[in-house]
PDB file of N, CA and C in Angstrom:
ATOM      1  N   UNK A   1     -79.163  42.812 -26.613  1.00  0.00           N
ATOM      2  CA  UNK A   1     -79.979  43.584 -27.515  1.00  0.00           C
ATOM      3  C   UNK A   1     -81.366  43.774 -26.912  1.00  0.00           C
ATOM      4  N   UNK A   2     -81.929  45.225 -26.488  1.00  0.00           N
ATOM      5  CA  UNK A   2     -83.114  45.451 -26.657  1.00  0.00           C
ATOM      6  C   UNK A   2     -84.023  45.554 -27.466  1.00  0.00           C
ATOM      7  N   UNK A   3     -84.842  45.371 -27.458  1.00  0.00           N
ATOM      8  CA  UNK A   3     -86.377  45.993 -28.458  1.00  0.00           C
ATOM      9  C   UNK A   3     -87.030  46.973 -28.161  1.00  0.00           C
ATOM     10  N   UNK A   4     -87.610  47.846 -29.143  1.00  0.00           N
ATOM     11  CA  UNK A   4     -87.916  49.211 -29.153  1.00  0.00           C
ATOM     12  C   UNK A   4     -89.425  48.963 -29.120  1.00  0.00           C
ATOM     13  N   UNK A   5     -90.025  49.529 -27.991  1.00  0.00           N
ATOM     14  CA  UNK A   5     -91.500  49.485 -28.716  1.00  0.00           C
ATOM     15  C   UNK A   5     -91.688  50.460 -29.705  1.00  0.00           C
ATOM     16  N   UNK A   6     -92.732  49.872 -30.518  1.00  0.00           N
ATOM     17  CA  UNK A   6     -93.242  50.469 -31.425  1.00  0.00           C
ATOM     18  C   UNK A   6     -93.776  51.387 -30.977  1.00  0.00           C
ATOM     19  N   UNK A   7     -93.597  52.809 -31.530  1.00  0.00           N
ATOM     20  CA  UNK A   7     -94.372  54.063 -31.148  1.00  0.00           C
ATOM     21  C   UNK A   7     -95.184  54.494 -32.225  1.00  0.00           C
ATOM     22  N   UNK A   8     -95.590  53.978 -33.334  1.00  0.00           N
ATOM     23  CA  UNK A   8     -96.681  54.227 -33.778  1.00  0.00           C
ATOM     24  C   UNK A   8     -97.828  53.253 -33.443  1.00  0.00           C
ATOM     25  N   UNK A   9     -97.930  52.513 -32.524  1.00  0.00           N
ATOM     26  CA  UNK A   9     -99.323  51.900 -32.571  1.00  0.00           C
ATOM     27  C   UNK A   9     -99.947  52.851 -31.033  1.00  0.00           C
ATOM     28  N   UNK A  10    -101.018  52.808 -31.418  1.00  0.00           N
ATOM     29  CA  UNK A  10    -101.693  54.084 -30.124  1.00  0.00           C
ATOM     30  C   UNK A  10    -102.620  52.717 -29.346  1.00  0.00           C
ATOM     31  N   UNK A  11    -103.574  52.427 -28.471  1.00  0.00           N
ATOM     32  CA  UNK A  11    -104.274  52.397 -27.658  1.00  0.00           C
ATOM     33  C   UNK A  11    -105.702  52.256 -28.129  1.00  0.00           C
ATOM     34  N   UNK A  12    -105.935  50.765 -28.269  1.00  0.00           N
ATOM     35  CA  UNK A  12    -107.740  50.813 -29.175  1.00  0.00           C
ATOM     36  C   UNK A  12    -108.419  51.861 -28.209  1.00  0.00           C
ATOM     37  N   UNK A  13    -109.593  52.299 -28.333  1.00  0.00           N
ATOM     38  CA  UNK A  13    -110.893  52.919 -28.117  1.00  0.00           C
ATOM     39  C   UNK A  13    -111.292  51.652 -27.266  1.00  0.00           C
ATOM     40  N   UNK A  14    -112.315  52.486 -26.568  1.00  0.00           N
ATOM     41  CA  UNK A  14    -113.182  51.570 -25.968  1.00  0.00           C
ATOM     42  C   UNK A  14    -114.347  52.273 -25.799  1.00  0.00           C
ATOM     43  N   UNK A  15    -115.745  51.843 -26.670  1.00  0.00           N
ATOM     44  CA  UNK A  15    -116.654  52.204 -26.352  1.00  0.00           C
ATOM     45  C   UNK A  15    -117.871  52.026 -25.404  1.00  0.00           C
ATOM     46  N   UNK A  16    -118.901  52.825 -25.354  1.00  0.00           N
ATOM     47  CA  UNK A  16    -119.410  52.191 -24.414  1.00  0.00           C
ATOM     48  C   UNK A  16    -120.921  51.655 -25.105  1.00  0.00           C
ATOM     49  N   UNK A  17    -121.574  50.763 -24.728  1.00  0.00           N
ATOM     50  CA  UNK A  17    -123.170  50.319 -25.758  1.00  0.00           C
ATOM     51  C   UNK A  17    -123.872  51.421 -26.152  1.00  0.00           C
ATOM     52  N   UNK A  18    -123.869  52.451 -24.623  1.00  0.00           N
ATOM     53  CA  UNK A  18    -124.493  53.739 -25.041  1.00  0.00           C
ATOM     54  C   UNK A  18    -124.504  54.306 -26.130  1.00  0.00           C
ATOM     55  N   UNK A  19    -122.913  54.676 -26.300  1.00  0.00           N
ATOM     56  CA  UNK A  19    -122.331  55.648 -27.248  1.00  0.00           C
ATOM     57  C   UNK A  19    -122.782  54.746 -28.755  1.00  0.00           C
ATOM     58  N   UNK A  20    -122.165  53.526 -28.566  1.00  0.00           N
ATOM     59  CA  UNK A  20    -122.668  52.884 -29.824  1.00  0.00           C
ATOM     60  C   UNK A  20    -124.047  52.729 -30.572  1.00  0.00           C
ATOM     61  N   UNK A  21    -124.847  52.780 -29.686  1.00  0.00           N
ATOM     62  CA  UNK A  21    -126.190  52.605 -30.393  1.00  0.00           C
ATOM     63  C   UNK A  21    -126.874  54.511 -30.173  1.00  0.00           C
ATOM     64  N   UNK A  22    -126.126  54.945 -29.636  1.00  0.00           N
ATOM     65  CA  UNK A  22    -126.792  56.663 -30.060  1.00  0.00           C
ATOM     66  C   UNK A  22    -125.802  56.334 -31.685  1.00  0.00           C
ATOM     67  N   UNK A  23    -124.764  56.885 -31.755  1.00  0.00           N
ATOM     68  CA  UNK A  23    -123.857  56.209 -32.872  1.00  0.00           C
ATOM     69  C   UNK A  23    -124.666  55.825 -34.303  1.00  0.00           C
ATOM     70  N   UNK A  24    -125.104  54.450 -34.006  1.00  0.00           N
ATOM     71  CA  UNK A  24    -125.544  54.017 -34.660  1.00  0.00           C
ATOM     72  C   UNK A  24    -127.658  54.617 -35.111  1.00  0.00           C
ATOM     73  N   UNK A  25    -128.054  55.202 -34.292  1.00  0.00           N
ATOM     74  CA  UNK A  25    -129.130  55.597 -34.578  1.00  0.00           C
ATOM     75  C   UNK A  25    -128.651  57.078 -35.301  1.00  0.00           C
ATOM     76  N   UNK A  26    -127.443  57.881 -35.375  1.00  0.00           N
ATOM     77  CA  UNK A  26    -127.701  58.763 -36.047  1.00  0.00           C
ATOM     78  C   UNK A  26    -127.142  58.333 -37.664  1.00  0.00           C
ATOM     79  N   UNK A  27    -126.332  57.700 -37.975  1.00  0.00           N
ATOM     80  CA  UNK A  27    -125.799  56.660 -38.894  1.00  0.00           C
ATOM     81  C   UNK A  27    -126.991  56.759 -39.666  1.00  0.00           C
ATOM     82  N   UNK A  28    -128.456  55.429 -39.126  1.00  0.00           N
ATOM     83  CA  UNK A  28    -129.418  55.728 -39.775  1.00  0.00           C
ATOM     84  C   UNK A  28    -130.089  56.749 -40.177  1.00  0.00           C
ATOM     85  N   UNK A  29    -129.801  58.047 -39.412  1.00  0.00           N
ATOM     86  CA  UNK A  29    -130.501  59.367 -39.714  1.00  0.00           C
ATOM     87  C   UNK A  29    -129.594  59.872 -41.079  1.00  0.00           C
ATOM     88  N   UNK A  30    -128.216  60.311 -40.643  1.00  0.00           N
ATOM     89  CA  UNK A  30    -127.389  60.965 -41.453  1.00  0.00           C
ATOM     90  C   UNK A  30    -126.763  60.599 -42.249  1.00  0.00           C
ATOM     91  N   UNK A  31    -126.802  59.027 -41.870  1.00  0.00           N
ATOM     92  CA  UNK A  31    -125.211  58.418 -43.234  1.00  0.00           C
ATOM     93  C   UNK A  31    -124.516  57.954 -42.815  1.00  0.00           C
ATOM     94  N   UNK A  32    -124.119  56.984 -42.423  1.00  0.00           N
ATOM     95  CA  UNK A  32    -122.902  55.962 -41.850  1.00  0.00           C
ATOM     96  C   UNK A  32    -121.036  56.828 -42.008  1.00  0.00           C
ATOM     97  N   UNK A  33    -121.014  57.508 -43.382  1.00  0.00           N
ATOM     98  CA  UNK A  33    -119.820  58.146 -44.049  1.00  0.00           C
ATOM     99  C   UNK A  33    -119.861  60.032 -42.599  1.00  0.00           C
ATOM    100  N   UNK A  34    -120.997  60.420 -43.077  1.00  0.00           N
ATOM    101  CA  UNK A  34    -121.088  61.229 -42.240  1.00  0.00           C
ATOM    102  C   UNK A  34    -120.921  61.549 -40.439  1.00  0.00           C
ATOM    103  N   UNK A  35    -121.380  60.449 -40.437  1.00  0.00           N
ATOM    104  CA  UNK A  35    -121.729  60.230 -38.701  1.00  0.00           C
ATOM    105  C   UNK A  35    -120.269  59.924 -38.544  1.00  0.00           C
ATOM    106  N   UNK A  36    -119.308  58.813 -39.067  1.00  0.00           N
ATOM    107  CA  UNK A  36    -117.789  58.609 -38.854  1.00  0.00           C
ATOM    108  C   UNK A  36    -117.475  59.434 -38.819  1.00  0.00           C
ATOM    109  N   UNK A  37    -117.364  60.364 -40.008  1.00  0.00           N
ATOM    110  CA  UNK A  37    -116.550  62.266 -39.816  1.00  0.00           C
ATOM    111  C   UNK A  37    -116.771  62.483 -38.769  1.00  0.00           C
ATOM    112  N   UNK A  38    -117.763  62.955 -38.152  1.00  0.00           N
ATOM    113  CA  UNK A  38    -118.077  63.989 -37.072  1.00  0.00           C
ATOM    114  C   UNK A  38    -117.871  62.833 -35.953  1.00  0.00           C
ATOM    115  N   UNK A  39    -117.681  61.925 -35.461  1.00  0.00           N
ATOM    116  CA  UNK A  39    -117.198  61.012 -34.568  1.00  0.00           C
ATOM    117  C   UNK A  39    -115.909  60.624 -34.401  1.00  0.00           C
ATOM    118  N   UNK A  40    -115.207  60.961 -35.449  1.00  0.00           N
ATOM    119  CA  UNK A  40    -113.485  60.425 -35.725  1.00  0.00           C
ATOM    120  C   UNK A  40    -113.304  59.206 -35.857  1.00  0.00           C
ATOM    121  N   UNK A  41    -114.586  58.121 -36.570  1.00  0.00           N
ATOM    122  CA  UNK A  41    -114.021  56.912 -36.279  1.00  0.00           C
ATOM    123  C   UNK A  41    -114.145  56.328 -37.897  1.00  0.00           C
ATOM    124  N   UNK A  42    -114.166  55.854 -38.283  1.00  0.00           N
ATOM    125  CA  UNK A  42    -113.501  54.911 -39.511  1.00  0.00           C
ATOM    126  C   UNK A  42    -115.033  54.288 -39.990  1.00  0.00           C
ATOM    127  N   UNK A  43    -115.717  54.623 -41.032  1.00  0.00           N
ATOM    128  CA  UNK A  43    -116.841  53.993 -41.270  1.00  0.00           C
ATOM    129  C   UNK A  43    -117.111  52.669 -41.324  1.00  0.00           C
ATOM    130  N   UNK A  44    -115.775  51.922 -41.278  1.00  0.00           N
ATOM    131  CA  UNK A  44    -116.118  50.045 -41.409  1.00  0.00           C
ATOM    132  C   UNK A  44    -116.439  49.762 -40.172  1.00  0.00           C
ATOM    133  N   UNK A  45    -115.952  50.808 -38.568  1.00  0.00           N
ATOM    134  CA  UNK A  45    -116.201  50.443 -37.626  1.00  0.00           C
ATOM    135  C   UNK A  45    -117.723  50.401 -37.419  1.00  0.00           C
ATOM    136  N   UNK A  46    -118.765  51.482 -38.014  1.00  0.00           N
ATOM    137  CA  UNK A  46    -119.967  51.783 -37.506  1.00  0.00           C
ATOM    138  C   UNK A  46    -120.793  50.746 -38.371  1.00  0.00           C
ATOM    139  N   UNK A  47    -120.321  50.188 -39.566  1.00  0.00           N
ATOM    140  CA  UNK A  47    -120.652  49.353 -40.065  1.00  0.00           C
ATOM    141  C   UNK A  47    -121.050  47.761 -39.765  1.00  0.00           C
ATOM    142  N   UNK A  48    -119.747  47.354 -38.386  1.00  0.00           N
ATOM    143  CA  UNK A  48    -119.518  46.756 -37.874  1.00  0.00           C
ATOM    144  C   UNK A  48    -120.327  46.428 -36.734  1.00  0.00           C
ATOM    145  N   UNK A  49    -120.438  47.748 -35.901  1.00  0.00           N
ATOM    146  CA  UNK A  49    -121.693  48.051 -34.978  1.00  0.00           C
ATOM    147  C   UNK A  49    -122.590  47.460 -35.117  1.00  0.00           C
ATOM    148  N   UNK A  50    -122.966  47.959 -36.547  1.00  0.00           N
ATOM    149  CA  UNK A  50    -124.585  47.554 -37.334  1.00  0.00           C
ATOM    150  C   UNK A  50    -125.041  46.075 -37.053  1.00  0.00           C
ATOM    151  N   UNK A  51    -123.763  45.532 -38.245  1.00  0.00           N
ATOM    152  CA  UNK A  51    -123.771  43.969 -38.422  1.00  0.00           C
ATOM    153  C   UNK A  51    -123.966  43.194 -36.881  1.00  0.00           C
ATOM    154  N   UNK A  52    -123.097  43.401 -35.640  1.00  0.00           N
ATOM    155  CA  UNK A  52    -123.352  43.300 -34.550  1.00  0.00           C
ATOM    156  C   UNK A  52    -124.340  43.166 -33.966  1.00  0.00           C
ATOM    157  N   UNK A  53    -125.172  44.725 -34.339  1.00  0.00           N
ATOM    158  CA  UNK A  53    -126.230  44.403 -33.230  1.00  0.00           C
ATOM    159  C   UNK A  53    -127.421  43.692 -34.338  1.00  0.00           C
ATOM    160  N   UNK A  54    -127.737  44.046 -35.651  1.00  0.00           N
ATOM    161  CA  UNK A  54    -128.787  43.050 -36.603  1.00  0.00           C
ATOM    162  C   UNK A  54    -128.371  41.620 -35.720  1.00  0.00           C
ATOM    163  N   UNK A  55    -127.113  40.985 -35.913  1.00  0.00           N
ATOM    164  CA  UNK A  55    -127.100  39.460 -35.173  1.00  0.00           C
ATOM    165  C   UNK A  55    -127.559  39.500 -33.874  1.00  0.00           C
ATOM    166  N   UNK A  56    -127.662  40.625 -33.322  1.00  0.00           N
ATOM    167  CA  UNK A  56    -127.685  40.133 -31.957  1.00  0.00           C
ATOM    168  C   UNK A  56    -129.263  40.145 -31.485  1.00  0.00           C
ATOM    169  N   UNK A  57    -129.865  41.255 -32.658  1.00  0.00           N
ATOM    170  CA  UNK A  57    -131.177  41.103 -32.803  1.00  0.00           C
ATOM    171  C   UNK A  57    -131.937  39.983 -33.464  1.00  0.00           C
ATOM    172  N   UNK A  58    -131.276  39.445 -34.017  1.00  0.00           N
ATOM    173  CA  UNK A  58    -131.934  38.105 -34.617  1.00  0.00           C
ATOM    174  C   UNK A  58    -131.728  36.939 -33.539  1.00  0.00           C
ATOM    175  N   UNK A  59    -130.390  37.205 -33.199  1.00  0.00           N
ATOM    176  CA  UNK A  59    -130.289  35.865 -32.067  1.00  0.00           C
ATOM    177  C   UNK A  59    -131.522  35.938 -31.217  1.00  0.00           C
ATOM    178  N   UNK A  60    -131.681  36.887 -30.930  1.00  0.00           N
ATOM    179  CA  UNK A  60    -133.038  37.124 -29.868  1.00  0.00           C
ATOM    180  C   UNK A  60    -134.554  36.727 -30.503  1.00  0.00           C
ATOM    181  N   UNK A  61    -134.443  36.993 -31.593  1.00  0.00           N
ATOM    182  CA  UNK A  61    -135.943  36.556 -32.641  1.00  0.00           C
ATOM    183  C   UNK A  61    -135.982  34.917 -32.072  1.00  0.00           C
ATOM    184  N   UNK A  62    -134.363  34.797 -32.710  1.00  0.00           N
ATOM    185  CA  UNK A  62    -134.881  33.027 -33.189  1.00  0.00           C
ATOM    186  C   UNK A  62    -134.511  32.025 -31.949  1.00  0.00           C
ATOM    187  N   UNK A  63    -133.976  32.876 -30.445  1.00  0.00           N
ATOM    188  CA  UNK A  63    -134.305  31.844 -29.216  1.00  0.00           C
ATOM    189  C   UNK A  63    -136.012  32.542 -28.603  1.00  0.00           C
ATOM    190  N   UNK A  64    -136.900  33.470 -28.880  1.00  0.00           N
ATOM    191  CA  UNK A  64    -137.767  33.649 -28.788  1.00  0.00           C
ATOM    192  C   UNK A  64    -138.808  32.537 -29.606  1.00  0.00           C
ATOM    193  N   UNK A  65    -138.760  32.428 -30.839  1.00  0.00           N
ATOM    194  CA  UNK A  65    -139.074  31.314 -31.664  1.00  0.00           C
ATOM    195  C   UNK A  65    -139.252  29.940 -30.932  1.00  0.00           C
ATOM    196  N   UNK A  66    -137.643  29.631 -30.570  1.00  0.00           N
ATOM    197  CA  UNK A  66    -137.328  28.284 -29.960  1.00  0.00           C
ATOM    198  C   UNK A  66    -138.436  28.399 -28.351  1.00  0.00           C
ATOM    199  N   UNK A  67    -138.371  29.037 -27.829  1.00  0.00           N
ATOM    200  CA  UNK A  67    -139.287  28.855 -26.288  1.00  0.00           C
ATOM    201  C   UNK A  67    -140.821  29.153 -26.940  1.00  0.00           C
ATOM    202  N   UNK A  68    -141.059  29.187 -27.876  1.00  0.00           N
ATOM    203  CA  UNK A  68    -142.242  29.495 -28.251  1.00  0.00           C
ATOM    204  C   UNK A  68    -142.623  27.813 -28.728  1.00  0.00           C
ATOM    205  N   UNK A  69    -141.623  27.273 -29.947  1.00  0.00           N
ATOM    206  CA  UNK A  69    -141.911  25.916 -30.223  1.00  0.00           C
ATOM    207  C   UNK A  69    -142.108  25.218 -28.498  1.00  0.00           C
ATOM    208  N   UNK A  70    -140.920  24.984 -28.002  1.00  0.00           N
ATOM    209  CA  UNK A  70    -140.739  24.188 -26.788  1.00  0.00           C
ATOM    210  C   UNK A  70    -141.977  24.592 -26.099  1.00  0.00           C
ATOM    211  N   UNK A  71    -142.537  25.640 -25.672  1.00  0.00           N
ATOM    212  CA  UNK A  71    -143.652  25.341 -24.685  1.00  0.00           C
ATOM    213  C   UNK A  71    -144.780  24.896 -26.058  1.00  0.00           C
ATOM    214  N   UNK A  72    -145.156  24.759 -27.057  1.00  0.00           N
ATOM    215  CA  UNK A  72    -146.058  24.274 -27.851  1.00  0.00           C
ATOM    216  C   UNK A  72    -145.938  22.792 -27.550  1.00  0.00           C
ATOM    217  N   UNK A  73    -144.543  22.445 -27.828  1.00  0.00           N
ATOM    218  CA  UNK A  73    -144.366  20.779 -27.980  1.00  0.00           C
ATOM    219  C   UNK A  73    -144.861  19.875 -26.793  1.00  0.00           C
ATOM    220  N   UNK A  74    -144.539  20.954 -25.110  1.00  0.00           N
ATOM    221  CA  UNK A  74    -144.898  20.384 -23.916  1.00  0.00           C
ATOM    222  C   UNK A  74    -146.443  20.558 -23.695  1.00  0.00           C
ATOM    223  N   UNK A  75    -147.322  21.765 -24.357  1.00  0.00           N
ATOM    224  CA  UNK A  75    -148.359  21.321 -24.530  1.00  0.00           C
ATOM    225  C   UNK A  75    -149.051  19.976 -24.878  1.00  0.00           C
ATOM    226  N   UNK A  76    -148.617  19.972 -26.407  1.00  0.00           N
ATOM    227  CA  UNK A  76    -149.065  18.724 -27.156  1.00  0.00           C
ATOM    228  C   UNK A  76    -148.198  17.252 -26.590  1.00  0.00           C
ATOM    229  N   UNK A  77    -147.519  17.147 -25.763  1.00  0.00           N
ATOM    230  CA  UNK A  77    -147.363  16.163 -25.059  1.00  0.00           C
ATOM    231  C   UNK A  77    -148.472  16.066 -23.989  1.00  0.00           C
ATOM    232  N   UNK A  78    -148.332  16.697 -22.950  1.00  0.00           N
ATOM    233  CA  UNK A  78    -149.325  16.674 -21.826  1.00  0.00           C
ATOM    234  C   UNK A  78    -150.552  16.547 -22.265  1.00  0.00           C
ATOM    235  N   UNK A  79    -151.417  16.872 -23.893  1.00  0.00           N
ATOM    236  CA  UNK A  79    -152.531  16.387 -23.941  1.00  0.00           C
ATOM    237  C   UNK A  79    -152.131  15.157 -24.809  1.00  0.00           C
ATOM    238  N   UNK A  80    -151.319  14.696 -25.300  1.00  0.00           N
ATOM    239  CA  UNK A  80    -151.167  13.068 -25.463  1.00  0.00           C
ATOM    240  C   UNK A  80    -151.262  12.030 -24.309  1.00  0.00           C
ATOM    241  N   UNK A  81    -150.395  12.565 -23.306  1.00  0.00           N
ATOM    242  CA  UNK A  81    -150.641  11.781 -22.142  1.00  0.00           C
ATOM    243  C   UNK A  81    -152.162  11.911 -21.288  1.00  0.00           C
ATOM    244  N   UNK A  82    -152.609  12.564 -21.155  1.00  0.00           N
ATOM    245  CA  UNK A  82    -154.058  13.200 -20.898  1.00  0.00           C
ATOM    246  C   UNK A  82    -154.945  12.039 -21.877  1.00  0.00           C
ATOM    247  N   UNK A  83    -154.927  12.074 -22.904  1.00  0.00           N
ATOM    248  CA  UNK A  83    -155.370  11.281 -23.940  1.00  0.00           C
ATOM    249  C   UNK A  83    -155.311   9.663 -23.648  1.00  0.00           C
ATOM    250  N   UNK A  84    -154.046   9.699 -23.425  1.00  0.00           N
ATOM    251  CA  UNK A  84    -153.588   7.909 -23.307  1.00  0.00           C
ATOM    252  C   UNK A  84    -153.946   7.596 -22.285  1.00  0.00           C
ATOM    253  N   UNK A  85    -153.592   8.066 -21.002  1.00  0.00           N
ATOM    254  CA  UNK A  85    -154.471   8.017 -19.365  1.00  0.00           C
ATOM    255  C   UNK A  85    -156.086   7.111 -19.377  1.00  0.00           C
ATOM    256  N   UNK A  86    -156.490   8.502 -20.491  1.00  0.00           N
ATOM    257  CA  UNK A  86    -158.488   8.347 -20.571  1.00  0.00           C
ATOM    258  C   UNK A  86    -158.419   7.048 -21.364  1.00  0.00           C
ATOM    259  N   UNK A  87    -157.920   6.539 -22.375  1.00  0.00           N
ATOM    260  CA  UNK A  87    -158.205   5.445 -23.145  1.00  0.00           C
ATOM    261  C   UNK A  87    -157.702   4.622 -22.256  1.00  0.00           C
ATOM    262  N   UNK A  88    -156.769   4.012 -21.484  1.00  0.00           N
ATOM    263  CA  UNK A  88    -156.537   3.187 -20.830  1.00  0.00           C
ATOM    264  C   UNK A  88    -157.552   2.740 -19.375  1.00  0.00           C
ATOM    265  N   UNK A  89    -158.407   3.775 -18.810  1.00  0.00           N
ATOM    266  CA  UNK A  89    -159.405   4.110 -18.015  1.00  0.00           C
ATOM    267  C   UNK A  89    -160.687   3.288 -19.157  1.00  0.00           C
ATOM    268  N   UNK A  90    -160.802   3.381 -20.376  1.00  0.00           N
ATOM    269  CA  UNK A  90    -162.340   2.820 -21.229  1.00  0.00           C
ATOM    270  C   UNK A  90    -161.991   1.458 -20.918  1.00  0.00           C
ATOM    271  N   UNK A  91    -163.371   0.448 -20.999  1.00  0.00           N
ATOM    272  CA  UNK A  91    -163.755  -0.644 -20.897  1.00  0.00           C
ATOM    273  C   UNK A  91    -163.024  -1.730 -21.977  1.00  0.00           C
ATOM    274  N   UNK A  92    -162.225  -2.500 -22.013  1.00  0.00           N
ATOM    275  CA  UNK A  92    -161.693  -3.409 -23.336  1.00  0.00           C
ATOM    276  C   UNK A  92    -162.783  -4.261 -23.888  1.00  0.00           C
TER     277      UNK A  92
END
């Protein structure tokens, strides 16, 4: 016994970042419902886009954040040690 492939499943899309974020900037202009029509693609996809890149824009906020704490913290170490150095240098 053989198996038949299935001939209704077609071949995902593959986009490219380009296409997606022109895509997605007219979305914000025209309408997420609209921009799918005239693109042929399924509005949960451009939706999806969205959600995508908001995370991917936040991921970037909040490791910007993090190297912002971390060089603060290596500041305020190096003048603790700076600190402790000089007091150990004063007279007992």
């Amino acid at each position: 016994m053989s198996r038949k492939k299935s001939e209704g499943k077609t071949e995902r899309k593959r986009f490219s970042a380009e296409f997606k974020h022109q895509a997605l900037l007219r979305a914000v202009r025209d309408g997420v419902p609209a921009v799918a029509r005239d693109l042929g693609l399924e509005p949960a996809q451009l939706y999806a886009w969205r959600a995508k890149a908001q995370q991917q824009g936040e991921d970037a906020e909040t490791q910007r954040l993090q190297q912002s704490e971390t060089a603060r913290l290596k500041r305020e170490v190096a003048r603790s040690v700076r600190w402790r150095a000089w007091r150990r240098k004063l007279p007992s």
